[in-house]
Structure formats: C-alpha cells, structure tokens
C-alpha atoms as a PDB file:
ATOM      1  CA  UNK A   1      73.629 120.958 -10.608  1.00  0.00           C
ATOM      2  CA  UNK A   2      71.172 118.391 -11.706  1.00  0.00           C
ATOM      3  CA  UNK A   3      73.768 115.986 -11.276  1.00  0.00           C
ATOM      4  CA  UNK A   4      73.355 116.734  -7.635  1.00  0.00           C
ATOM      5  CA  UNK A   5      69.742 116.656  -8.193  1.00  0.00           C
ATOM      6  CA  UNK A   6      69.707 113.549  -9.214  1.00  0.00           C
ATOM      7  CA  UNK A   7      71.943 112.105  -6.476  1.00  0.00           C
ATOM      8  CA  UNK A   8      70.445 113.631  -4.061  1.00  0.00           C
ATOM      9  CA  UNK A   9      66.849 112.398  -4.840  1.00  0.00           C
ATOM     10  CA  UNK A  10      68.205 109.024  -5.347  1.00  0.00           C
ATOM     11  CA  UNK A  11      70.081 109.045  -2.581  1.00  0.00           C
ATOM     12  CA  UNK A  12      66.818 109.477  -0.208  1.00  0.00           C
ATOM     13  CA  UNK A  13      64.735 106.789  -1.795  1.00  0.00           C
ATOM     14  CA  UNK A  14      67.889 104.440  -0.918  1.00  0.00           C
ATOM     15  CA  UNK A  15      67.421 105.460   2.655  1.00  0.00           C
ATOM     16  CA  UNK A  16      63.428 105.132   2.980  1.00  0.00           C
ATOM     17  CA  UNK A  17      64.042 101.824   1.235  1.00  0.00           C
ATOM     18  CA  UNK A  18      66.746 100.565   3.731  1.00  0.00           C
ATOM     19  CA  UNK A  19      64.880 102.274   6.540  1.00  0.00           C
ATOM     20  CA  UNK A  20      61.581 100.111   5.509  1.00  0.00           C
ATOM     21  CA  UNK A  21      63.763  96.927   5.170  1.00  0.00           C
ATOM     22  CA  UNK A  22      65.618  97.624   8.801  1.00  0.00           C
ATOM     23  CA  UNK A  23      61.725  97.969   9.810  1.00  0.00           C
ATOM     24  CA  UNK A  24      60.274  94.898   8.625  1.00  0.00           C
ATOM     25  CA  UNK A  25      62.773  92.467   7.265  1.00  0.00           C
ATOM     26  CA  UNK A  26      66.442  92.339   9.247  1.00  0.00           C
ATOM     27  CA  UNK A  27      66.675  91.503  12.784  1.00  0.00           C
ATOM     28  CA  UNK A  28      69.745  91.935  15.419  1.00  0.00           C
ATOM     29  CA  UNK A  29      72.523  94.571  14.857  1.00  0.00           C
ATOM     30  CA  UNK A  30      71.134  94.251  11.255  1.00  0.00           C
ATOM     31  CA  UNK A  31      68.480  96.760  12.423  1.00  0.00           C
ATOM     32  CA  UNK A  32      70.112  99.285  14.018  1.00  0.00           C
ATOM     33  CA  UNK A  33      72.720  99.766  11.046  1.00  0.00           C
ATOM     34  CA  UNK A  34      70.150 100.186   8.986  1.00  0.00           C
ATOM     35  CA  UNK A  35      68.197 102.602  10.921  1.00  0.00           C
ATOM     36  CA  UNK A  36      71.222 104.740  11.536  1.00  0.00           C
ATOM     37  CA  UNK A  37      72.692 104.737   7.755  1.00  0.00           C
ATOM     38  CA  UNK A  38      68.878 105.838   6.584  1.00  0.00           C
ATOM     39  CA  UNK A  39      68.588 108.080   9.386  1.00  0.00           C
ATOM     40  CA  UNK A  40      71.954 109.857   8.171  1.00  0.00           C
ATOM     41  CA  UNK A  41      71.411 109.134   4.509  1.00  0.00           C
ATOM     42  CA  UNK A  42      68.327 111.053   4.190  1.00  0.00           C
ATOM     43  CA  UNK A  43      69.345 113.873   6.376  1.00  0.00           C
ATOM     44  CA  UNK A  44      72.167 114.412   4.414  1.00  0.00           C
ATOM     45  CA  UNK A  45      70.297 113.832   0.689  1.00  0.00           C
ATOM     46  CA  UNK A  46      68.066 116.887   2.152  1.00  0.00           C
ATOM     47  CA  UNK A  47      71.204 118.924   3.155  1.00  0.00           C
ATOM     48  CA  UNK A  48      72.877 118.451   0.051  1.00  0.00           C
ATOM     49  CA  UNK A  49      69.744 119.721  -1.865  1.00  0.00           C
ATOM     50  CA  UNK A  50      69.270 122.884   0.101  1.00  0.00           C
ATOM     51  CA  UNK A  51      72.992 123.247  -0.299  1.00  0.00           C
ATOM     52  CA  UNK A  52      72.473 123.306  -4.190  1.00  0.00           C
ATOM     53  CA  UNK A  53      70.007 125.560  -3.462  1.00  0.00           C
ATOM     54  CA  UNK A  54      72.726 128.087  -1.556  1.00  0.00           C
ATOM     55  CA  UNK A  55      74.769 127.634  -4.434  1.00  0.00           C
ATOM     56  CA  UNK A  56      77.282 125.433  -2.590  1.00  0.00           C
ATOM     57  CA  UNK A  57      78.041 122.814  -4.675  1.00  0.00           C
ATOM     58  CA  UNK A  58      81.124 121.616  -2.271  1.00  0.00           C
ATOM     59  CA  UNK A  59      79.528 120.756   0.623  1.00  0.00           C
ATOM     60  CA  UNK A  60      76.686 119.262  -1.744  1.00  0.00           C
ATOM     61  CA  UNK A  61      79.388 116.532  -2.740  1.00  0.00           C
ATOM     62  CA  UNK A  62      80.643 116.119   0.842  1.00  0.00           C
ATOM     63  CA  UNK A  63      77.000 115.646   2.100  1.00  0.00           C
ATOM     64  CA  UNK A  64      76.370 112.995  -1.195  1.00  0.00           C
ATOM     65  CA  UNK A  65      79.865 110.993  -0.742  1.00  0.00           C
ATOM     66  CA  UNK A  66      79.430 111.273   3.167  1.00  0.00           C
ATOM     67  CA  UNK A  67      76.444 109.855   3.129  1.00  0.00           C
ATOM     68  CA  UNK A  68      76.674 107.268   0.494  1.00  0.00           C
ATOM     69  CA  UNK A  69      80.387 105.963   2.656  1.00  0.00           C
ATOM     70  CA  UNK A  70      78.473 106.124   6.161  1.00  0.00           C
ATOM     71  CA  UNK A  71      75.282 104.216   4.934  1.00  0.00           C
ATOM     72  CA  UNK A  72      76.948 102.254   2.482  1.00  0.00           C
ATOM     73  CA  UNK A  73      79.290 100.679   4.956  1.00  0.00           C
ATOM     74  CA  UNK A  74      76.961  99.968   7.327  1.00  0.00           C
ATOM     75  CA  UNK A  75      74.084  98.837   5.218  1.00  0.00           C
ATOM     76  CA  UNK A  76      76.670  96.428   3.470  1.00  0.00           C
ATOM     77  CA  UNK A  77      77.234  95.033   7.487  1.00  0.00           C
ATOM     78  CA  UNK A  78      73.408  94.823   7.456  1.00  0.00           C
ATOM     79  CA  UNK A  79      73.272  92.503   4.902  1.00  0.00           C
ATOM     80  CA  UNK A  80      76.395  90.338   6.177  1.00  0.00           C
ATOM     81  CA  UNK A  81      79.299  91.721   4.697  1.00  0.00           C
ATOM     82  CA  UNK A  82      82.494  91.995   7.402  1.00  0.00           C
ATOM     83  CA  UNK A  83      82.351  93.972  10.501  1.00  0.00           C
ATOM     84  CA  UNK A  84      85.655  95.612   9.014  1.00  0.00           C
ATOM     85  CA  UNK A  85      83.766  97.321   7.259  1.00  0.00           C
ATOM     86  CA  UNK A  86      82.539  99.808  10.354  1.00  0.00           C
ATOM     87  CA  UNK A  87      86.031 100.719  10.448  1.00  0.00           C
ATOM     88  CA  UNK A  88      85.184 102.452   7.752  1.00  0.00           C
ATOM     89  CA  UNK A  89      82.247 104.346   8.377  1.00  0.00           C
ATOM     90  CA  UNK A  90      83.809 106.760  10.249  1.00  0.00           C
ATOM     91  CA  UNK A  91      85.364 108.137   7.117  1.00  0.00           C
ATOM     92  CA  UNK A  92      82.094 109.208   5.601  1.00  0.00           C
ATOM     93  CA  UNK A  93      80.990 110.868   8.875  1.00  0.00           C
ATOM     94  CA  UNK A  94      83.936 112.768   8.390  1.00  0.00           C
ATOM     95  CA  UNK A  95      82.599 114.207   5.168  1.00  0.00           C
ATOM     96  CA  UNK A  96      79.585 114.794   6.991  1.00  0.00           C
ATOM     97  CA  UNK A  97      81.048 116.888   9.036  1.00  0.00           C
ATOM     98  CA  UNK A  98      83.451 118.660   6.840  1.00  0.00           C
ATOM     99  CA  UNK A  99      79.792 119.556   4.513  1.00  0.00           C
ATOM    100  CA  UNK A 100      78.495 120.902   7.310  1.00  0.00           C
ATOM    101  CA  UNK A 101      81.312 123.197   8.062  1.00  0.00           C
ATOM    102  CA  UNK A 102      82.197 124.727   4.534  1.00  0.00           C
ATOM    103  CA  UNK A 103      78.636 125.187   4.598  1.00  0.00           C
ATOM    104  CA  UNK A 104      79.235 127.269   7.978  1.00  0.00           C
ATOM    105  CA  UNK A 105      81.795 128.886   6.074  1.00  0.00           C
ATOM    106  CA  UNK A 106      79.725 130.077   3.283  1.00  0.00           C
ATOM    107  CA  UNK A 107      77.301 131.283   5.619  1.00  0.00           C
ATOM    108  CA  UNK A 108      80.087 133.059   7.614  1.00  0.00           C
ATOM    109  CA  UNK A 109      81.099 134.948   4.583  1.00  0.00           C
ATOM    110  CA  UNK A 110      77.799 136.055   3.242  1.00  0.00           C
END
C-alpha cells in the first residue's frame, strides 16, 4: 500500500508541475495537452489514494497506470514527440474508466 502511496503522491506533483509549465512556458496545442493530462493526472492520483483508503487496491493501479498512459502520452506530444502518440491516449482513459467502475463494484457489494 505505500507503494501506491508513493505513486500516487508522485504522481500529483507531476501534474501541478506540467499544469504550471502548460501555464507559463508552452504555447499552441502544447497547452491544452498539458492542461488536460494534469487535469486528469491529478484527479486520478486523488482517486487512487482514497481508493487505498477503501481498501481497493485494483482500481488504485487502474487509476495510477490510467493516468500515467493518458498524461504521459499527451505530455510527451506537448513537448514534440509524434502526434501518434494521441492514438494512444485513449488506452489510458480506458483504465480510467475501468478504476472507476470496479470501484462502483466494490461499492455495489458493500
């Protein structure tokens, strides 16, 4: 669990730093990726540490790995990498979403 911790915490002060940089030091599209991968990135570093919290270490992953493939995909565009790249994205908001329901699930069951 501190494992997740860890990730988790580190996780969010990657997305206030790439939210700061989108802020004041990219410009075009570069902006907007970065915006939206910290936007999601931090969400999802919160989610997985209340999900910890609920004891469910599965979505905790999902939310981590989501989040770090979403971001990380885009902030790599950010910083010039190929636009392929957003053809991956998609993938980690697929994780995303699967955290969010085996969350729903755990919370279904009690």
């Amino acid at each position: 669990m501190n494992l997740i911790v860890m990730l988790a915490a580190l996780s969010g002060a990657l997305a206030v730093g790439a939210g700061a940089f989108g802020a004041h030091g990219a410009s075009g599209a570069a902006v907007d990726w970065l915006k939206t991968g910290a936007h999601y990135q931090l969400v999802h570093a919160l989610a997985a540490l209340l999900a910890v919290r609920l004891e469910a270490r599965g979505p905790a992953w999902l939310f981590l790995a989501g989040g770090a493939l979403f971001a990380g995909t885009l902030y790599l565009m950010a910083l010039g990498l190929p636009r392929w790249l957003g053809a991956v994205t998609p993938i980690g908001g697929t994780l995303l979403i699967a955290g969010w329901l085996w969350l729903a699930w755990i919370g279904a069951r009690g």
